[in-house]
N, C-alpha and C. Protein backbone atom coordinates (compact mmCIF):
# COMPACT_ATOMS: atom_id res chain seq x y z
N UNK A 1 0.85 -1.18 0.00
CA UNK A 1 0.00 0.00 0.00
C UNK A 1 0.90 1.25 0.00
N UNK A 2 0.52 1.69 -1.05
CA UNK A 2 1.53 3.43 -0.60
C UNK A 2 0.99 4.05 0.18
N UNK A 3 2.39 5.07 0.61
CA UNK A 3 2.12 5.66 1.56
C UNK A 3 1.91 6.89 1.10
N UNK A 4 0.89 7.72 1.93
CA UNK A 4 0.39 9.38 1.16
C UNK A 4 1.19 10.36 2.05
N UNK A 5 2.19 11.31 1.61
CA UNK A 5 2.70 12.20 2.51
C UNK A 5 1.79 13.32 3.07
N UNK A 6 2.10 13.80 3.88
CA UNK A 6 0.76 14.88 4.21
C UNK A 6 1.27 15.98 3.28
N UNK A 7 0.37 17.06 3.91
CA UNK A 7 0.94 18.46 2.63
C UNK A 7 1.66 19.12 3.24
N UNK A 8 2.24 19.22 5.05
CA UNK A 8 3.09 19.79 4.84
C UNK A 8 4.47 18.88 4.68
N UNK A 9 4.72 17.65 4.21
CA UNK A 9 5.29 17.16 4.05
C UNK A 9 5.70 17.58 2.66
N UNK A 10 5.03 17.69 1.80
CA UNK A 10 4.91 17.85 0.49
C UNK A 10 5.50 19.53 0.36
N UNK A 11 4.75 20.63 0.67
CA UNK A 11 5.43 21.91 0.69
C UNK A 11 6.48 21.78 0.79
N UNK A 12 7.25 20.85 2.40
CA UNK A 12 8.55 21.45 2.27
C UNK A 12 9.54 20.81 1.33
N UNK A 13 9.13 19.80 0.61
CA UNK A 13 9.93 18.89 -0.29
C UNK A 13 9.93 20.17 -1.76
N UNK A 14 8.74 20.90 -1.97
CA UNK A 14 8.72 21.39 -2.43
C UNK A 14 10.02 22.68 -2.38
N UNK A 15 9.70 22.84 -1.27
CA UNK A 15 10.77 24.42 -1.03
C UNK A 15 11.81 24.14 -0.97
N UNK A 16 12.28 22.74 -0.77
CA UNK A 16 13.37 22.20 -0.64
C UNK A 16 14.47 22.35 -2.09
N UNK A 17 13.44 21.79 -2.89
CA UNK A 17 13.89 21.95 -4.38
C UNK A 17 13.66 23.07 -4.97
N UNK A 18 13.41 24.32 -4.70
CA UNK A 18 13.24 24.99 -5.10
C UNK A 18 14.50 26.29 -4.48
N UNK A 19 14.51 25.78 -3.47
CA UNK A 19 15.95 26.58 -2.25
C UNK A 19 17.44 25.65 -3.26
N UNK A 20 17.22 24.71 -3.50
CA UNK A 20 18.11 23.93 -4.02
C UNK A 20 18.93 24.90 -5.32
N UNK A 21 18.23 25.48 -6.26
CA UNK A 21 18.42 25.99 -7.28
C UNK A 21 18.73 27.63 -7.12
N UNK A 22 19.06 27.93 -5.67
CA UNK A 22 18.90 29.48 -5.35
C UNK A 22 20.61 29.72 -5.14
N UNK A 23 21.00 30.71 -5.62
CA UNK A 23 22.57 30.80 -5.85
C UNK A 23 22.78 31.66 -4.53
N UNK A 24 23.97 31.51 -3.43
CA UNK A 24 23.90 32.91 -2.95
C UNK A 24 25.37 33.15 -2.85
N UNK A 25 26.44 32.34 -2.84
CA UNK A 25 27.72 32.72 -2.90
C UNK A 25 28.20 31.17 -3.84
N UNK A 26 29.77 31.65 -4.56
CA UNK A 26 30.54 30.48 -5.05
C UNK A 26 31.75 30.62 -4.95
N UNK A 27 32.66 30.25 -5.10
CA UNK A 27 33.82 30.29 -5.73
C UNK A 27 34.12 30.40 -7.14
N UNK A 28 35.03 31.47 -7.48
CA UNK A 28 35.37 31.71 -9.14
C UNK A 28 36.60 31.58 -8.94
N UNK A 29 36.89 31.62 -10.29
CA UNK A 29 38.42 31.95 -11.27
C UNK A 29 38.56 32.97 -12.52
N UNK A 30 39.11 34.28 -12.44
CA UNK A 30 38.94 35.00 -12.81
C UNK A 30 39.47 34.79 -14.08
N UNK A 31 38.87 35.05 -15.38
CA UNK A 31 39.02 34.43 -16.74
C UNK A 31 39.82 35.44 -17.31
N UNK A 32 39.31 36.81 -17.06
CA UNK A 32 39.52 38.13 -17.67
C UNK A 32 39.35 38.99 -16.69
N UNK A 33 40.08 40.34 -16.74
CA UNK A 33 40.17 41.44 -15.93
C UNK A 33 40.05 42.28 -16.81
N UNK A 34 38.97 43.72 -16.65
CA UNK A 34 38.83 45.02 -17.20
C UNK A 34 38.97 46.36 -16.45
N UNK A 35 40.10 46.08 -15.60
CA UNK A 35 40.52 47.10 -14.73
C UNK A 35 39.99 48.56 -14.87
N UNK A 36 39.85 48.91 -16.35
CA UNK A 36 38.79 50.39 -16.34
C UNK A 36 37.37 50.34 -15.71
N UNK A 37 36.46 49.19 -16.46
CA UNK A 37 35.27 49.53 -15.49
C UNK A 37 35.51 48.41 -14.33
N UNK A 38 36.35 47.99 -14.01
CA UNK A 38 36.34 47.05 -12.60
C UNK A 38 35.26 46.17 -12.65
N UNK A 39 35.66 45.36 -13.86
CA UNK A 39 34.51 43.63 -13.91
C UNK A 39 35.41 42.59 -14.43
N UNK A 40 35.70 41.63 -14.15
CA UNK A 40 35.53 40.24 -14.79
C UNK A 40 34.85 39.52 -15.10
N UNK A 41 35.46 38.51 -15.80
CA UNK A 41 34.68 37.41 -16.45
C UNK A 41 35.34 36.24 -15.47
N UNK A 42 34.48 35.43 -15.06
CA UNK A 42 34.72 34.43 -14.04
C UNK A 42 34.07 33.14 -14.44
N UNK A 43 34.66 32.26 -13.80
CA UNK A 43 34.17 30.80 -13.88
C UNK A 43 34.20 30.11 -12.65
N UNK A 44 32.57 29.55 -11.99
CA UNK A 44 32.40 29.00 -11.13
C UNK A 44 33.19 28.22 -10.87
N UNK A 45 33.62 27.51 -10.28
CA UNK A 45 34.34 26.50 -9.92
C UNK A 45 33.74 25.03 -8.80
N UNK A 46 32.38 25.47 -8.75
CA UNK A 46 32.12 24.11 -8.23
C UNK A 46 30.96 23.79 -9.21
N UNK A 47 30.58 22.45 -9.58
CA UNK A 47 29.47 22.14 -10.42
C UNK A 47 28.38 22.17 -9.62
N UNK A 48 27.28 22.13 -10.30
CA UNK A 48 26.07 21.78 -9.83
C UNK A 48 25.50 20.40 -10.22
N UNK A 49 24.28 19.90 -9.11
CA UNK A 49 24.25 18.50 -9.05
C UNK A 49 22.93 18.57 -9.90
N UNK A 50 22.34 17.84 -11.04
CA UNK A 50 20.89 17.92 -11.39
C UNK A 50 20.41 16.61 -11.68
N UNK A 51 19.04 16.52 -11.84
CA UNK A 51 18.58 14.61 -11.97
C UNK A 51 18.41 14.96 -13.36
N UNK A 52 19.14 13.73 -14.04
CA UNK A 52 18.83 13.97 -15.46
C UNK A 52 17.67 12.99 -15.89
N UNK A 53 17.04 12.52 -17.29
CA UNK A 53 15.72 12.28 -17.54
C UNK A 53 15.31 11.14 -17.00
N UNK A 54 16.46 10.04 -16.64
CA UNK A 54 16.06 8.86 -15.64
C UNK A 54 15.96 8.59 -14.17
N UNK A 55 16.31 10.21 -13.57
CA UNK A 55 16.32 10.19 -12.63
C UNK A 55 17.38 10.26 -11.87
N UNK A 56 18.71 10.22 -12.53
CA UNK A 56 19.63 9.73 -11.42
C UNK A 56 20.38 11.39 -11.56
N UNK A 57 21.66 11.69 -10.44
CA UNK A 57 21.83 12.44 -10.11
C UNK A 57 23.21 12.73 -11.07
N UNK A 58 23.76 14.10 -11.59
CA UNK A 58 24.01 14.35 -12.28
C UNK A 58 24.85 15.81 -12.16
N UNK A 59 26.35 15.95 -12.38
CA UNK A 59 27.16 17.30 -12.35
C UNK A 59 27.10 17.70 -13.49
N UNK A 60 26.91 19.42 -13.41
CA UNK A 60 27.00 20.03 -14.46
C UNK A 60 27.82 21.34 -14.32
N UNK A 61 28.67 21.68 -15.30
CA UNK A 61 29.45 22.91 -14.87
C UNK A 61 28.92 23.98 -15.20
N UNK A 62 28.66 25.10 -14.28
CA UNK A 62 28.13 26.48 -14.73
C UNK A 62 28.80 27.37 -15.97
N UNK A 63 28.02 28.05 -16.27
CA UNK A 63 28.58 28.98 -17.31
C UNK A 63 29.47 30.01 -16.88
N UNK A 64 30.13 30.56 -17.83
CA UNK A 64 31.33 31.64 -17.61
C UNK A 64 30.65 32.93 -16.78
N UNK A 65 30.68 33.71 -16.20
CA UNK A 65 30.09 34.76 -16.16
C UNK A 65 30.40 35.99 -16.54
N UNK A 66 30.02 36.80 -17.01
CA UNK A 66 30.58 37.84 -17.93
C UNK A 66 30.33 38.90 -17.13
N UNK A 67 31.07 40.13 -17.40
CA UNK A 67 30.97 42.05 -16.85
C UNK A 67 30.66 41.40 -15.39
N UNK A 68 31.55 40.81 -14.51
CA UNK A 68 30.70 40.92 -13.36
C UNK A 68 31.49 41.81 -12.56
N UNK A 69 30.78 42.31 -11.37
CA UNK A 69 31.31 43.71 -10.89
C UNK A 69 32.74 43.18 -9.73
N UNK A 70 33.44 44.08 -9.99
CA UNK A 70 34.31 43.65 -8.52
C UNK A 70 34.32 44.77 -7.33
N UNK A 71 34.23 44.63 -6.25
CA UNK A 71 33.48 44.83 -5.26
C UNK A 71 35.31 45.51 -4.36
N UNK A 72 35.68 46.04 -4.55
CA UNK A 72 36.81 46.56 -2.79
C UNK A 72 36.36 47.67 -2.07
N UNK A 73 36.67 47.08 -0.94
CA UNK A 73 36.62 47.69 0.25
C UNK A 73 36.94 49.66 0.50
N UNK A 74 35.42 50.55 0.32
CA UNK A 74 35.71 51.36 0.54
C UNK A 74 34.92 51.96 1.10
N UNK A 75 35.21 53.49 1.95
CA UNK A 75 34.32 54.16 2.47
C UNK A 75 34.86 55.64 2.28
N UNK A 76 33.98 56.63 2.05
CA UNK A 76 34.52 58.12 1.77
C UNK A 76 35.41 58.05 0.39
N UNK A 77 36.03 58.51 0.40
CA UNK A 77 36.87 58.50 -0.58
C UNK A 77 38.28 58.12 -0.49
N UNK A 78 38.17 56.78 0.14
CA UNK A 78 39.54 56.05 0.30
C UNK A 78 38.72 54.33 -0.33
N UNK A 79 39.52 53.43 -0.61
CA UNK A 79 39.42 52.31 -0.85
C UNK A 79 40.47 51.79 -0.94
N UNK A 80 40.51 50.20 -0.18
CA UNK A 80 41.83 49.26 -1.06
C UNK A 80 40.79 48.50 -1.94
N UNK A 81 42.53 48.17 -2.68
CA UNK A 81 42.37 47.34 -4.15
C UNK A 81 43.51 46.27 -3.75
N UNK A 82 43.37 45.16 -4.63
CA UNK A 82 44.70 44.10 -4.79
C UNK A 82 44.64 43.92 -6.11
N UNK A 83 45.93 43.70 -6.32
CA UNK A 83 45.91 42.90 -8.07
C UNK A 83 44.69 42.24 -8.32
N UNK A 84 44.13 41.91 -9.33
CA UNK A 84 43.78 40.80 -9.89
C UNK A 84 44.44 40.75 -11.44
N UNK A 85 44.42 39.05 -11.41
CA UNK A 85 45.37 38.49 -13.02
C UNK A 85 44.59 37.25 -13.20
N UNK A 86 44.42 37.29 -14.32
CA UNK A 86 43.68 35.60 -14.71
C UNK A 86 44.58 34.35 -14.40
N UNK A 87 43.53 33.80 -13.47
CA UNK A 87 43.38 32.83 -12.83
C UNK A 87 43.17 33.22 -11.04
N UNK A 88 43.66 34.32 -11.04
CA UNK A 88 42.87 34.52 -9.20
C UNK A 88 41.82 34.18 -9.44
N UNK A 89 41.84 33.95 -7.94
CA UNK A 89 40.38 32.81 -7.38
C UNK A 89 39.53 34.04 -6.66
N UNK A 90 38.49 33.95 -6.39
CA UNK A 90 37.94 35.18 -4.98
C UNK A 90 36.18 34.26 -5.13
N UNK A 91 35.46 34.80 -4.30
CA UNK A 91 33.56 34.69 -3.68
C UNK A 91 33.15 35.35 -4.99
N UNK A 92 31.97 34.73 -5.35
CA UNK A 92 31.04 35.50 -6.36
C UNK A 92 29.75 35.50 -5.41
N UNK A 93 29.45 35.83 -5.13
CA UNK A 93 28.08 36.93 -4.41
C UNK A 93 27.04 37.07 -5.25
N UNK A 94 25.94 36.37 -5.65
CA UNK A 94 24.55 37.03 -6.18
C UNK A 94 23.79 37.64 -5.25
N UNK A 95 23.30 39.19 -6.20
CA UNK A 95 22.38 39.81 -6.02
C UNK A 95 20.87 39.23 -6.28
N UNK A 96 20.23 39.68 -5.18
CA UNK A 96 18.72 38.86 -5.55
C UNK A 96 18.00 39.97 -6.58
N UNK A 97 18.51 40.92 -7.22
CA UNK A 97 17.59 42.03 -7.92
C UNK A 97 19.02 41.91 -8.87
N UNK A 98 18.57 42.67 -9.85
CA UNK A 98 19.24 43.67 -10.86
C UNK A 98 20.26 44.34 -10.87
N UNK A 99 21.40 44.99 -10.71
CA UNK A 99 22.08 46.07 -9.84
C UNK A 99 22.25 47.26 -10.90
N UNK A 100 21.91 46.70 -12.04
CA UNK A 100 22.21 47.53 -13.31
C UNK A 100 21.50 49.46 -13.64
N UNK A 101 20.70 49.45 -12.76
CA UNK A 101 20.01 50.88 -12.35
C UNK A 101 21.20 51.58 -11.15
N UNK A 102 21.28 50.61 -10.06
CA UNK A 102 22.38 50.81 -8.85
C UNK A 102 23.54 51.42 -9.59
N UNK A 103 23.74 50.48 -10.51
CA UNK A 103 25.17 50.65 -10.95
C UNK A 103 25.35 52.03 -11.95
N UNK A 104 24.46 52.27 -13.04
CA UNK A 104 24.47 53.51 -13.12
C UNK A 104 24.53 54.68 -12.49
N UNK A 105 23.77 54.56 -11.69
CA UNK A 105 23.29 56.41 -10.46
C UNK A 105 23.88 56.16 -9.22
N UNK A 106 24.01 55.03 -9.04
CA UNK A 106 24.74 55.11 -7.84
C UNK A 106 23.80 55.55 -6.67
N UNK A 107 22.33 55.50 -6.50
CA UNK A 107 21.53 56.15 -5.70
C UNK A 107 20.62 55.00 -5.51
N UNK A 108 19.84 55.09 -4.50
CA UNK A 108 18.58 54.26 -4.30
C UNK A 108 17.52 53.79 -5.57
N UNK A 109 17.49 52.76 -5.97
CA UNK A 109 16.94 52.56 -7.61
C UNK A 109 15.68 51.61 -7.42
N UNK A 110 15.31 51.05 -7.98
CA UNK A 110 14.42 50.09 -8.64
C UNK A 110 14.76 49.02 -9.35
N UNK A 111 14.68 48.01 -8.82
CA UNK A 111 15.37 46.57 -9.44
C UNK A 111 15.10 46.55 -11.01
C-alpha cells in the first residue's frame, strides 16, 4: 500500500527543491580582468548536481560569467584594491535584484 505524505510534508519537499536551485555565494576563477570599469569574467568552480531524464543524479558545470562587478573595500573617498590576473580565485556573491540601475546612479533605484 503506498504511503500518502501529508501536505506539509509535500510543501517542504517542495521548497526544498526549489531553495536547491537558489545561488547565494561560489567560488570563481577570474578568466579576464577590465581594470577600467572594474569587472571580470569568471568561472564558477564548483558544479552543480541535477537529476537527469532517468532520474539519477548528475554534475554540471556552470557557465562563464561575464561584466561581473568587482566589489573593494571602501568608504569616503579612500578604498583598497589588490591585483587581480587571470586565474585569481575570490567569492562570487549574487544579487537577488538587478544592480544595473544601482550601478548607473549610484543612488537608491528600482530593481
Amino acid at each position: 500500500m503506498p504511503i500518502t505524505p501529508s501536505l506539509s510534508e509535500v510543501i517542504e519537499l517542495a521548497m526544498r527543491g526549489e531553495l536547491a536551485e537558489v545561488y547565494t555565494a561560489i567560488p570563481g576563477r577570474v578568466e579576464s580582468y577590465t581594470p577600467s570599469a572594474q569587472v571580470v569574467d569568471v568561472r564558477p568552480q564548483i558544479r552543480i548536481i541535477l537529476d537527469d531524464e532517468n532520474g539519477d543524479k548528475v554534475t554540471e558545470t556552470l557557465p562563464l560569467l561575464q561584466n561581473v562587478p568587482v566589489l573593494f573595500q571602501s568608504a569616503g573617498p579612500y578604498s583598497i584594491t589588490f591585483p587581480i590576473a587571470v586565474g585569481s580565485t575570490g567569492m562570487i556573491v549574487f544579487a537577488m535584484h538587478s544592480l544595473g540601475e544601482w550601478r548607473k546612479r549610484g543612488i537608491l533605484s528600482d530593481p
